[in-house]
PDB file of N, CA and C in Angstrom:
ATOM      1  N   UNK A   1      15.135 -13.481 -15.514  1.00  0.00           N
ATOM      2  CA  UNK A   1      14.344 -14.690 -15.436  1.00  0.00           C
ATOM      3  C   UNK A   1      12.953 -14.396 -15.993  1.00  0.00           C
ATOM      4  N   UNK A   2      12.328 -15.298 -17.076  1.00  0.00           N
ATOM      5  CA  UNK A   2      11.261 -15.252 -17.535  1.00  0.00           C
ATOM      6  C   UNK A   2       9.898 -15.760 -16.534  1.00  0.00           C
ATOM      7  N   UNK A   3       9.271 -15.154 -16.482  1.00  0.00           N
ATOM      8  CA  UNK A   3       8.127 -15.927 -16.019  1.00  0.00           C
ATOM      9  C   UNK A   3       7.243 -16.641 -17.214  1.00  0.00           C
ATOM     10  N   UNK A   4       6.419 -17.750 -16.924  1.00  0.00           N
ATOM     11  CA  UNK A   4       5.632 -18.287 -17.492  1.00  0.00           C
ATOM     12  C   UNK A   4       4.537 -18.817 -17.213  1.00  0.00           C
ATOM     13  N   UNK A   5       3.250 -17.915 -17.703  1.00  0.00           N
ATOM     14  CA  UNK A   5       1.798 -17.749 -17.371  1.00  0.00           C
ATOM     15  C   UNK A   5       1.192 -19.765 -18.228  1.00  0.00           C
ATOM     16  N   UNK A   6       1.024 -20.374 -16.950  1.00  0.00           N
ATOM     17  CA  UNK A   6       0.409 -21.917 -17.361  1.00  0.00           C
ATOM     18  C   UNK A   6      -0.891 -21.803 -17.459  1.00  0.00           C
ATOM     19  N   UNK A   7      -1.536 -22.532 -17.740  1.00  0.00           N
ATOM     20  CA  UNK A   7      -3.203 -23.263 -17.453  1.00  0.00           C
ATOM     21  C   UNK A   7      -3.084 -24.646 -18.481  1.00  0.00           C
ATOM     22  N   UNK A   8      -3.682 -25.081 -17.330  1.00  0.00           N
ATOM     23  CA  UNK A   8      -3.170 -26.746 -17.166  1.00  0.00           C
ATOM     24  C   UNK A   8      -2.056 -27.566 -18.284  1.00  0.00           C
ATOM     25  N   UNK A   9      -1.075 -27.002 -17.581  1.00  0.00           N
ATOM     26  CA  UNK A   9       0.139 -27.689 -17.939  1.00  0.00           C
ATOM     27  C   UNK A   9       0.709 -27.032 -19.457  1.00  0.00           C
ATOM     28  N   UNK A  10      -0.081 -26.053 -20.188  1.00  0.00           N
ATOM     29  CA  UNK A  10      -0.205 -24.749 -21.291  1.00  0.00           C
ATOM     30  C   UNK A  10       0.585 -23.744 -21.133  1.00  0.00           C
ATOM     31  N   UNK A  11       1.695 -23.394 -21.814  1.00  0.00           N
ATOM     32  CA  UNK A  11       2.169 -22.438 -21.436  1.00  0.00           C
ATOM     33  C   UNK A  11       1.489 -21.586 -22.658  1.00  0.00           C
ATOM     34  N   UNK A  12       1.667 -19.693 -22.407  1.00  0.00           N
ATOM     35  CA  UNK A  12       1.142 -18.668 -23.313  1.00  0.00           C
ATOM     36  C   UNK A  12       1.507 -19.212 -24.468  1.00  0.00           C
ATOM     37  N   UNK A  13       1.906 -19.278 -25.225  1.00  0.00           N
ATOM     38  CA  UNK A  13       2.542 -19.925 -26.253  1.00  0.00           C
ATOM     39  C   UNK A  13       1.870 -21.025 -26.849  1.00  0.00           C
ATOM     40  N   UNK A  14       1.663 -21.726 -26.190  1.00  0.00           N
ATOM     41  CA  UNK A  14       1.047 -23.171 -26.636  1.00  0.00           C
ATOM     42  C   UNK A  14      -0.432 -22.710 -26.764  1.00  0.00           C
ATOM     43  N   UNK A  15      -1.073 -22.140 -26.203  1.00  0.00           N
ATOM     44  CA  UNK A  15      -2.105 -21.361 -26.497  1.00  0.00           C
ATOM     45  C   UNK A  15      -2.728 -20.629 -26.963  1.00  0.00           C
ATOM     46  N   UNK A  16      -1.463 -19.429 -27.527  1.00  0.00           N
ATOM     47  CA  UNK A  16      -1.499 -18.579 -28.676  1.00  0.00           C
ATOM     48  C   UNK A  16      -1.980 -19.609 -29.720  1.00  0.00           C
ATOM     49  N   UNK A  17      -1.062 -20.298 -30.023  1.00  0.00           N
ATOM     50  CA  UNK A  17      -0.803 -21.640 -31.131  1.00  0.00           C
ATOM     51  C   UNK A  17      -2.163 -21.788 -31.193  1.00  0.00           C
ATOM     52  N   UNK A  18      -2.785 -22.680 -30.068  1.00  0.00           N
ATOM     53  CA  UNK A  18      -4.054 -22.825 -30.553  1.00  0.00           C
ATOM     54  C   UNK A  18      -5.038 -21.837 -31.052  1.00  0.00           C
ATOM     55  N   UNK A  19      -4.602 -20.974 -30.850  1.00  0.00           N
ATOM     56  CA  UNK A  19      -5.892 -19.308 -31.049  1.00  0.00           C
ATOM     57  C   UNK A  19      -5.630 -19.596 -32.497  1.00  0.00           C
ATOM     58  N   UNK A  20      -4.362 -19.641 -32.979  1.00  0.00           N
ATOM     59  CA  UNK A  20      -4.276 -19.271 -34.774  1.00  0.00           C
ATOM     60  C   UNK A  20      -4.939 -20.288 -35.223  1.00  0.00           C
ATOM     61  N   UNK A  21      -5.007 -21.667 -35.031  1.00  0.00           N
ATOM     62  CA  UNK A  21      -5.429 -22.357 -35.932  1.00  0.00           C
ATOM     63  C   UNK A  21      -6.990 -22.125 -35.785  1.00  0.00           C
ATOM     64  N   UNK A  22      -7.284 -21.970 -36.789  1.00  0.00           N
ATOM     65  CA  UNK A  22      -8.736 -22.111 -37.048  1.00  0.00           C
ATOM     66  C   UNK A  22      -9.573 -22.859 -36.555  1.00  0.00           C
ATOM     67  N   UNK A  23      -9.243 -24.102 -36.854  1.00  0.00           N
ATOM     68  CA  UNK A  23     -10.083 -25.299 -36.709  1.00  0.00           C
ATOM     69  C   UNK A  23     -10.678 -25.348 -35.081  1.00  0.00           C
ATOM     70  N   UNK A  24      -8.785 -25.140 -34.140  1.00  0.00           N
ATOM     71  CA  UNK A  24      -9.361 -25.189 -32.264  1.00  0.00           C
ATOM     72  C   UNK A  24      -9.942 -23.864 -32.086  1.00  0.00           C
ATOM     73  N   UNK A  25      -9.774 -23.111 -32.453  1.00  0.00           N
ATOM     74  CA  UNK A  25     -10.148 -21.934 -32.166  1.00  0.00           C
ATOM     75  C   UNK A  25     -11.692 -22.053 -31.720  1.00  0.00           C
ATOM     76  N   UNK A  26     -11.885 -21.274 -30.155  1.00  0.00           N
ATOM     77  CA  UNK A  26     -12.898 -21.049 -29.395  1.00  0.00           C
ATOM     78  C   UNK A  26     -13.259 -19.855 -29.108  1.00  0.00           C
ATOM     79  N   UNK A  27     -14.417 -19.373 -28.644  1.00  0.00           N
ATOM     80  CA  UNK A  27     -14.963 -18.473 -28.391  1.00  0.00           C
ATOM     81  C   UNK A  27     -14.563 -17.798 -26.964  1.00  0.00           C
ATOM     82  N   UNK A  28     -14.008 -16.873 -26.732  1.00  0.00           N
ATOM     83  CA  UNK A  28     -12.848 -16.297 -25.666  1.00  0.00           C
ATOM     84  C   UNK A  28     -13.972 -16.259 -24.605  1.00  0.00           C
ATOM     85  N   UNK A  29     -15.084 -16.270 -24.795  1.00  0.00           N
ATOM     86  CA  UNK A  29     -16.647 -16.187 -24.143  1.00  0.00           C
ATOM     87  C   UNK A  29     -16.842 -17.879 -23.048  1.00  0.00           C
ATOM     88  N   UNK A  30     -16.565 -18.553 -24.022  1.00  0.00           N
ATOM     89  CA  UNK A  30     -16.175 -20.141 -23.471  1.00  0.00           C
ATOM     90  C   UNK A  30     -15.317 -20.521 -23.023  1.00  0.00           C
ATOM     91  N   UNK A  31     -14.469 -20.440 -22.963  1.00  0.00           N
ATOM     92  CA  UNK A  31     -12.861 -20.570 -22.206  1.00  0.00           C
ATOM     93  C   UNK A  31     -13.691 -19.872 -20.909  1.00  0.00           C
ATOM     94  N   UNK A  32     -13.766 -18.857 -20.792  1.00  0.00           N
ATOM     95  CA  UNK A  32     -14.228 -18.215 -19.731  1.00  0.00           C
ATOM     96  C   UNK A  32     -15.146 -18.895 -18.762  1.00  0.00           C
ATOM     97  N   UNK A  33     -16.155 -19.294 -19.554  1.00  0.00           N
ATOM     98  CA  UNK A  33     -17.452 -20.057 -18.867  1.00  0.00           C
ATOM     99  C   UNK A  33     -17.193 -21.341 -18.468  1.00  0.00           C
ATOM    100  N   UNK A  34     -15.924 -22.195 -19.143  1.00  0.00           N
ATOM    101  CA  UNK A  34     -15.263 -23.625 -18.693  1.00  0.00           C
ATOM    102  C   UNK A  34     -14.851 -23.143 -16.968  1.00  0.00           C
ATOM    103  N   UNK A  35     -13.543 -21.868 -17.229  1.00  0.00           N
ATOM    104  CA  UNK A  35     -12.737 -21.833 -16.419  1.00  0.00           C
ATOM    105  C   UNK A  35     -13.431 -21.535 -15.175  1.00  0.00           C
ATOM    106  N   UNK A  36     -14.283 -20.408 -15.525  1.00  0.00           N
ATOM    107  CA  UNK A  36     -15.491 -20.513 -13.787  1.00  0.00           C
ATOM    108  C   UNK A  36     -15.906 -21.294 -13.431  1.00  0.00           C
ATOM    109  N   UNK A  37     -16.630 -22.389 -14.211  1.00  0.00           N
ATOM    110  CA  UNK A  37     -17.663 -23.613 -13.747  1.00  0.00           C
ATOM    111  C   UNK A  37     -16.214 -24.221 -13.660  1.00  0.00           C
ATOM    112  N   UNK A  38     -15.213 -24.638 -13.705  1.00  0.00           N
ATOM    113  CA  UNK A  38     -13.936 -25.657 -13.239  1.00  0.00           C
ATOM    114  C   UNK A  38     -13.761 -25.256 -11.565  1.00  0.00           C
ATOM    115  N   UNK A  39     -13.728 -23.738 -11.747  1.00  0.00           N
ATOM    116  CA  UNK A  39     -13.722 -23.457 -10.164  1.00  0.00           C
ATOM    117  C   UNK A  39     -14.600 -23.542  -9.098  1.00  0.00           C
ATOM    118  N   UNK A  40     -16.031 -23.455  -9.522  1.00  0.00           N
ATOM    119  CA  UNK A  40     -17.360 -23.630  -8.930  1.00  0.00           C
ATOM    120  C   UNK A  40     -16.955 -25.061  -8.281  1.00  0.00           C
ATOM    121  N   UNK A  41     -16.731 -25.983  -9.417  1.00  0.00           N
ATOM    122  CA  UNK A  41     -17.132 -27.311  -9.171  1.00  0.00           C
ATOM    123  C   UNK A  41     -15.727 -27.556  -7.940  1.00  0.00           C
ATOM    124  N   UNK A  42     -14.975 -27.108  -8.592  1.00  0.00           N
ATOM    125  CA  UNK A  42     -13.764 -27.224  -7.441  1.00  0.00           C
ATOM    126  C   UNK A  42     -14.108 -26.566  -5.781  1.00  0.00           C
ATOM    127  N   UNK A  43     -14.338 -25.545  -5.902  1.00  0.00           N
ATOM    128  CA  UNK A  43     -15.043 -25.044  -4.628  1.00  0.00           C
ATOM    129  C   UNK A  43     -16.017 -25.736  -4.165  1.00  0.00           C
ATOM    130  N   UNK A  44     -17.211 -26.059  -4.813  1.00  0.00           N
ATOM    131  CA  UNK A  44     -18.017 -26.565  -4.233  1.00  0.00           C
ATOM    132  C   UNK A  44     -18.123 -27.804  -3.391  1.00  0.00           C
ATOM    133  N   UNK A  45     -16.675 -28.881  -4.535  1.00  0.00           N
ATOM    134  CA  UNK A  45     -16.582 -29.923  -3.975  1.00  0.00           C
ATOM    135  C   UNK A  45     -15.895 -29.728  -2.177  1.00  0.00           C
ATOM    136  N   UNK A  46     -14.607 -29.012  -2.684  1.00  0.00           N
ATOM    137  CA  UNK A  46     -14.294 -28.493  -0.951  1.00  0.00           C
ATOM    138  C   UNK A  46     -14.968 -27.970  -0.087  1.00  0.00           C
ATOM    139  N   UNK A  47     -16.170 -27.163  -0.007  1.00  0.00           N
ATOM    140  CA  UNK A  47     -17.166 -27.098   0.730  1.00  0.00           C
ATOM    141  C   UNK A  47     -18.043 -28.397   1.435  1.00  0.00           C
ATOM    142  N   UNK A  48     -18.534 -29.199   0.665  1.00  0.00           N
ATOM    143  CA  UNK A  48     -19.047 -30.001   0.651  1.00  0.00           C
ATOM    144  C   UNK A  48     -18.336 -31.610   1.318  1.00  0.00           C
ATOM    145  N   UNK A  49     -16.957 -31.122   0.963  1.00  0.00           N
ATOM    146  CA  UNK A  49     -16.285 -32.460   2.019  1.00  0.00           C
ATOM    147  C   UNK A  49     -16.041 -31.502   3.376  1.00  0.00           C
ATOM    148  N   UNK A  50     -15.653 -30.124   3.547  1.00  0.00           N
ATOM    149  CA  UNK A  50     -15.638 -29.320   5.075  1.00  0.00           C
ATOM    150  C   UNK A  50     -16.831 -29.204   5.688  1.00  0.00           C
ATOM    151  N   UNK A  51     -17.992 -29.419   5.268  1.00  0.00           N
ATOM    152  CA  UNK A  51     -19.056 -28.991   5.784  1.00  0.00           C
ATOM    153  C   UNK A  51     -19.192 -29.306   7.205  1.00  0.00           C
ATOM    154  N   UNK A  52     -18.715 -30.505   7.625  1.00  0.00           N
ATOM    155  CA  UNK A  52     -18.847 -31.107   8.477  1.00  0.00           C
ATOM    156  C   UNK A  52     -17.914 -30.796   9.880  1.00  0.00           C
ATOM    157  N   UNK A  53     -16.784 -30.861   9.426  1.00  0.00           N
ATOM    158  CA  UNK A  53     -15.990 -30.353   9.918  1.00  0.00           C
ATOM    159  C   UNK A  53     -15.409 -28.996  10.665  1.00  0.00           C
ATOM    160  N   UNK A  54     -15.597 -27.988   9.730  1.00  0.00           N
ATOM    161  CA  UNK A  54     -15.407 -26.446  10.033  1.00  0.00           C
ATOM    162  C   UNK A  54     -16.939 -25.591   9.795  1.00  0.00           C
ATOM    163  N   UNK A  55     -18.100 -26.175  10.500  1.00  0.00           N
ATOM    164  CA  UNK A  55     -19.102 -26.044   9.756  1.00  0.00           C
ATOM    165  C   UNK A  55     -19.327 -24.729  10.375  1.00  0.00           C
ATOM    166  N   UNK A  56     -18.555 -23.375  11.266  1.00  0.00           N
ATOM    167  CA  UNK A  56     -18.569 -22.334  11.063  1.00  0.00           C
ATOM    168  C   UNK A  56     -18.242 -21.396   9.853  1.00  0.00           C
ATOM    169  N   UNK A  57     -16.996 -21.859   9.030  1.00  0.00           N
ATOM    170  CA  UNK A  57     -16.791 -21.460   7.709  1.00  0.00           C
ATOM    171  C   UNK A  57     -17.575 -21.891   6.411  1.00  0.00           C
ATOM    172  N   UNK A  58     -18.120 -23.023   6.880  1.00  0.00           N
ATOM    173  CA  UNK A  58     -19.515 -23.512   6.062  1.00  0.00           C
ATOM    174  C   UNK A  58     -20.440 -22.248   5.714  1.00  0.00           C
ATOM    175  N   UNK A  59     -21.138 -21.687   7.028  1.00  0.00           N
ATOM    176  CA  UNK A  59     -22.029 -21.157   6.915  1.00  0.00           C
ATOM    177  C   UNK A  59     -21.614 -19.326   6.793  1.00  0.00           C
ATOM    178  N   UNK A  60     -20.810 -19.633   7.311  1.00  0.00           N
ATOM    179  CA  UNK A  60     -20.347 -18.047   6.787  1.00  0.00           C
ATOM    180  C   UNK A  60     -20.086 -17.721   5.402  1.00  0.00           C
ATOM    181  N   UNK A  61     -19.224 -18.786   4.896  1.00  0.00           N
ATOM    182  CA  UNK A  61     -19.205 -18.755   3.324  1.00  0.00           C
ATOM    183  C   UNK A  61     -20.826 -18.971   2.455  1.00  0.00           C
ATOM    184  N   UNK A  62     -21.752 -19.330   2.725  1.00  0.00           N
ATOM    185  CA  UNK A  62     -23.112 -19.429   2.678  1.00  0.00           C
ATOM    186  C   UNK A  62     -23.509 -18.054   2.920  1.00  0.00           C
ATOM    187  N   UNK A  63     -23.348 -17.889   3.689  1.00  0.00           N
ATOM    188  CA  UNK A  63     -23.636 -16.516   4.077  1.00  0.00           C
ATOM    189  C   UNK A  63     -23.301 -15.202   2.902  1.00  0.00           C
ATOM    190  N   UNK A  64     -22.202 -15.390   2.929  1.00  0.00           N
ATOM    191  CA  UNK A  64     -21.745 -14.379   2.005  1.00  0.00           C
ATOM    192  C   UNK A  64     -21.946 -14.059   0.439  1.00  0.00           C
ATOM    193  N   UNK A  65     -21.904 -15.612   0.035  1.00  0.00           N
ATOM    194  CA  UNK A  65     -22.515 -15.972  -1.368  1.00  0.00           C
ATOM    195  C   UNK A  65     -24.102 -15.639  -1.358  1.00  0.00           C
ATOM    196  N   UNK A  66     -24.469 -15.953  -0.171  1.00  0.00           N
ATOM    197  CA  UNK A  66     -26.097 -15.416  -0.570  1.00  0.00           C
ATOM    198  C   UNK A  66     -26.722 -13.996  -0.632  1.00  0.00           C
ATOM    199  N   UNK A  67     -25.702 -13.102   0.256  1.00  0.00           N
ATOM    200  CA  UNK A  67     -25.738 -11.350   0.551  1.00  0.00           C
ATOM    201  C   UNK A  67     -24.802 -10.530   0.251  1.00  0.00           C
ATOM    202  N   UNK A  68     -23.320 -11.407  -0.186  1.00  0.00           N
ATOM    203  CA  UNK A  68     -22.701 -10.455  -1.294  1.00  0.00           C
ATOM    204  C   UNK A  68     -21.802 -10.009  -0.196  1.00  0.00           C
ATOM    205  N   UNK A  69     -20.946  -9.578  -0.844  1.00  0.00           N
ATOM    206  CA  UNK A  69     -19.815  -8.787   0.683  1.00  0.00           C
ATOM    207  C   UNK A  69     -20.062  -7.033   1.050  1.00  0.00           C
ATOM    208  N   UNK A  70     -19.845  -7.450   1.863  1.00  0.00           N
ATOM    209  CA  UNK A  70     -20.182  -5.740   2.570  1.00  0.00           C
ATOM    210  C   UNK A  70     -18.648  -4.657   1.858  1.00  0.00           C
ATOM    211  N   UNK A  71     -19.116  -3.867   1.646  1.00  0.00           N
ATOM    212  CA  UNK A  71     -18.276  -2.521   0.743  1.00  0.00           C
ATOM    213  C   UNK A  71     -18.746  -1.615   1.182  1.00  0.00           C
ATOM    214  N   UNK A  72     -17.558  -0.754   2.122  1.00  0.00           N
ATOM    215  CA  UNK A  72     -17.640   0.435   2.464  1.00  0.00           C
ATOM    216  C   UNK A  72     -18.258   1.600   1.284  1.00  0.00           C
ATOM    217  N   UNK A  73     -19.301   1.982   1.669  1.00  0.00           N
ATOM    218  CA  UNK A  73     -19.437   3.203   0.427  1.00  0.00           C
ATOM    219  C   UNK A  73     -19.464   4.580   1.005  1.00  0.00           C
ATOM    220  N   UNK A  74     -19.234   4.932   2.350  1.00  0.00           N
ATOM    221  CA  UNK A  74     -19.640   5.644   3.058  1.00  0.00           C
ATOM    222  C   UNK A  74     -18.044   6.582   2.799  1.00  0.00           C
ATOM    223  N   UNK A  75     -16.968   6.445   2.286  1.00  0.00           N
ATOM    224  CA  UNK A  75     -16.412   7.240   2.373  1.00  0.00           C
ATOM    225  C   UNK A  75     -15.634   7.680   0.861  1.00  0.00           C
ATOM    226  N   UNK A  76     -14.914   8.693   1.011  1.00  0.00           N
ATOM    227  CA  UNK A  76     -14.388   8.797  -0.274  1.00  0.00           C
ATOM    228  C   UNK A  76     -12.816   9.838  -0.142  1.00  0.00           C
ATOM    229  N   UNK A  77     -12.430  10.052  -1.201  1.00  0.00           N
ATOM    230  CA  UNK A  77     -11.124  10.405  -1.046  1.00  0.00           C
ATOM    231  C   UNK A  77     -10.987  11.987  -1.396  1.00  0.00           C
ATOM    232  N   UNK A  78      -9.896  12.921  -0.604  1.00  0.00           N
ATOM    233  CA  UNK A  78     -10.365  14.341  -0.813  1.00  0.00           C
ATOM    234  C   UNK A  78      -9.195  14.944  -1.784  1.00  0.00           C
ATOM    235  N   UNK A  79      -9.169  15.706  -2.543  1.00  0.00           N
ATOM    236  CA  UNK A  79      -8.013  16.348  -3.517  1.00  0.00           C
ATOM    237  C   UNK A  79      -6.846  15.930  -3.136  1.00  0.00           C
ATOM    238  N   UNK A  80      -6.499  15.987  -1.625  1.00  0.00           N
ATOM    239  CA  UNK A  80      -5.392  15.693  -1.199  1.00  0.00           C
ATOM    240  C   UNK A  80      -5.010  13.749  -1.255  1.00  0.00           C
ATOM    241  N   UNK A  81      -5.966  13.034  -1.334  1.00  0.00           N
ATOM    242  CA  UNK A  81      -5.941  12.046  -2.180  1.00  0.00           C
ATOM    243  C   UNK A  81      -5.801  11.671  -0.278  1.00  0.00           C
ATOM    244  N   UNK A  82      -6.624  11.950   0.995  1.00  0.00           N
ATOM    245  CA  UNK A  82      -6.748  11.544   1.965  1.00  0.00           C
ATOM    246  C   UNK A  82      -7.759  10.551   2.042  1.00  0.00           C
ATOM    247  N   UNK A  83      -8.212  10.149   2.834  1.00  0.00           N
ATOM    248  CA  UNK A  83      -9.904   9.280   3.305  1.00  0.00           C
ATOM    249  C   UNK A  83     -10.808  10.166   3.849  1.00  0.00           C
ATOM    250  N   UNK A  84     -11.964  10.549   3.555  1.00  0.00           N
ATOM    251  CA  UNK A  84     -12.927  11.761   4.069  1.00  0.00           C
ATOM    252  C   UNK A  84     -13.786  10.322   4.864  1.00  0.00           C
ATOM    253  N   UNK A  85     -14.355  10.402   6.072  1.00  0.00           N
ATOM    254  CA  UNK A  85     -15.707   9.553   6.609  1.00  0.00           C
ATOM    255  C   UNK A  85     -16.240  10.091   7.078  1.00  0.00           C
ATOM    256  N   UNK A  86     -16.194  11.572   7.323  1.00  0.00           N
ATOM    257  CA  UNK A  86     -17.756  12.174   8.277  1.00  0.00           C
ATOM    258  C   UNK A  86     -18.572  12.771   7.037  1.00  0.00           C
ATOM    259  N   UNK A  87     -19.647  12.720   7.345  1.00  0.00           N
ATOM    260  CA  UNK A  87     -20.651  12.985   6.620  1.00  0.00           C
ATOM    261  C   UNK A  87     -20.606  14.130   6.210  1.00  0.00           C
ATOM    262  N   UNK A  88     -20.420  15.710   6.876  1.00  0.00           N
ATOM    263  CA  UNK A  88     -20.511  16.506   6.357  1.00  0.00           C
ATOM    264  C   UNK A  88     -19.252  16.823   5.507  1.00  0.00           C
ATOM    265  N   UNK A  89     -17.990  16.150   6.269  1.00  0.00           N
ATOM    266  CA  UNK A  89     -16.766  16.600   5.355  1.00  0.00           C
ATOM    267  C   UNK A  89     -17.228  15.655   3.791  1.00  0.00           C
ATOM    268  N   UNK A  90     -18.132  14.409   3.895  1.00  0.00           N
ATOM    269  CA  UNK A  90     -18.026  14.315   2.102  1.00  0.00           C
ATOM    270  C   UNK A  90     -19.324  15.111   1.583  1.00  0.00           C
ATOM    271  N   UNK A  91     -19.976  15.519   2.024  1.00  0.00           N
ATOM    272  CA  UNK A  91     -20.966  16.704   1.482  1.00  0.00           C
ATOM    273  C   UNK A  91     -20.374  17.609   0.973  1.00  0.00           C
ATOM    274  N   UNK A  92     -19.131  18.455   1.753  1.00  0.00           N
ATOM    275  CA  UNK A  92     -18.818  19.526   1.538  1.00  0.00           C
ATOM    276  C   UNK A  92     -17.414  18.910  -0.206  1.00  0.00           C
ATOM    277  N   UNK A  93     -16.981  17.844   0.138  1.00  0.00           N
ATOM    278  CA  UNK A  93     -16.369  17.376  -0.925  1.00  0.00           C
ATOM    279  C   UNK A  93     -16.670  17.342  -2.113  1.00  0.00           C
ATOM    280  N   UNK A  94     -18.062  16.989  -2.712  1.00  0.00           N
ATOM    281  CA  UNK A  94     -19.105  16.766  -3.515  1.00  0.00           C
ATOM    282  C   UNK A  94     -19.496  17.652  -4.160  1.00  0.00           C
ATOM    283  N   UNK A  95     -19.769  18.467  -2.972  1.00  0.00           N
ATOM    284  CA  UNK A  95     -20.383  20.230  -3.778  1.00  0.00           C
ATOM    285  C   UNK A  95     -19.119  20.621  -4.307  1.00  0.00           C
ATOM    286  N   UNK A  96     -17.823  20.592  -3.378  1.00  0.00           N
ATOM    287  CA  UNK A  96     -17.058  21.431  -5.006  1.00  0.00           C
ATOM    288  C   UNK A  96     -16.800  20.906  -5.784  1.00  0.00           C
ATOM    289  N   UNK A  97     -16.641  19.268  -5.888  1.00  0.00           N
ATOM    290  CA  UNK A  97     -16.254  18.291  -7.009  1.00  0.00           C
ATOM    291  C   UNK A  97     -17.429  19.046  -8.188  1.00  0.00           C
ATOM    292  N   UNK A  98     -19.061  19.187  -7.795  1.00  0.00           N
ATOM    293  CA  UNK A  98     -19.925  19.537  -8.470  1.00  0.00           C
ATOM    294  C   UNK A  98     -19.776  21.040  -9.507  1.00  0.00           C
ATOM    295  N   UNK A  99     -19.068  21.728  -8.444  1.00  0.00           N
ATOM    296  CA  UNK A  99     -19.321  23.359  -8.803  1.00  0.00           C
ATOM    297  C   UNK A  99     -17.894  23.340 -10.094  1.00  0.00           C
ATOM    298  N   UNK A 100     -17.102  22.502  -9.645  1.00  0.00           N
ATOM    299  CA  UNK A 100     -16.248  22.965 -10.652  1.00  0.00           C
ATOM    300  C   UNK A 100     -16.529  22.849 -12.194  1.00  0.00           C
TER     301      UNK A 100
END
């Protein structure tokens, strides 16, 4: 069974198509910048009708867009391809990653 990659109602194909011709042909830079601002506006609008409603996920999602999501950086992975989190075990990790 084939799968088939759409955007709006486009299959790969129909899209290729347009890449060759010259004339539609767009800047892969713009497609890009449509397809985010399509989602912005889409998100935003659903925010904006929940606000009211779930206005704990309101502000948490506010929240997050304004400070970014939290990412563990505190740990890292050891030869053995384990999870290191104490401090001195990734010190001691580091220096030989370094020495070698």
């Amino acid at each position: 069974m084939e799968k088939k990659i759409a955007t709006d109602n486009k299959s790969l194909e129909e899209i290729w198509e347009g890449f060759k011709n010259i004339n539609q042909r767009k800047v892969p830079k713009e497609i890009i910048l449509e397809a985010k601002q399509k989602i912005w506006r889409k998100f935003s609008d659903k925010i904006e009708r929940d606000s009211k409603s779930n206005q704990k996920m309101f502000y948490k999602t506010l929240k997050t867009l304004r400070k970014g999501r939290n990412r563990r950086t505190d740990c890292i992975r050891s030869k053995k391809e384990q999870i290191i989190k104490e401090g001195g075990e990734i010190m001691h990790r580091w220096r030989g990653y370094f020495e070698k």
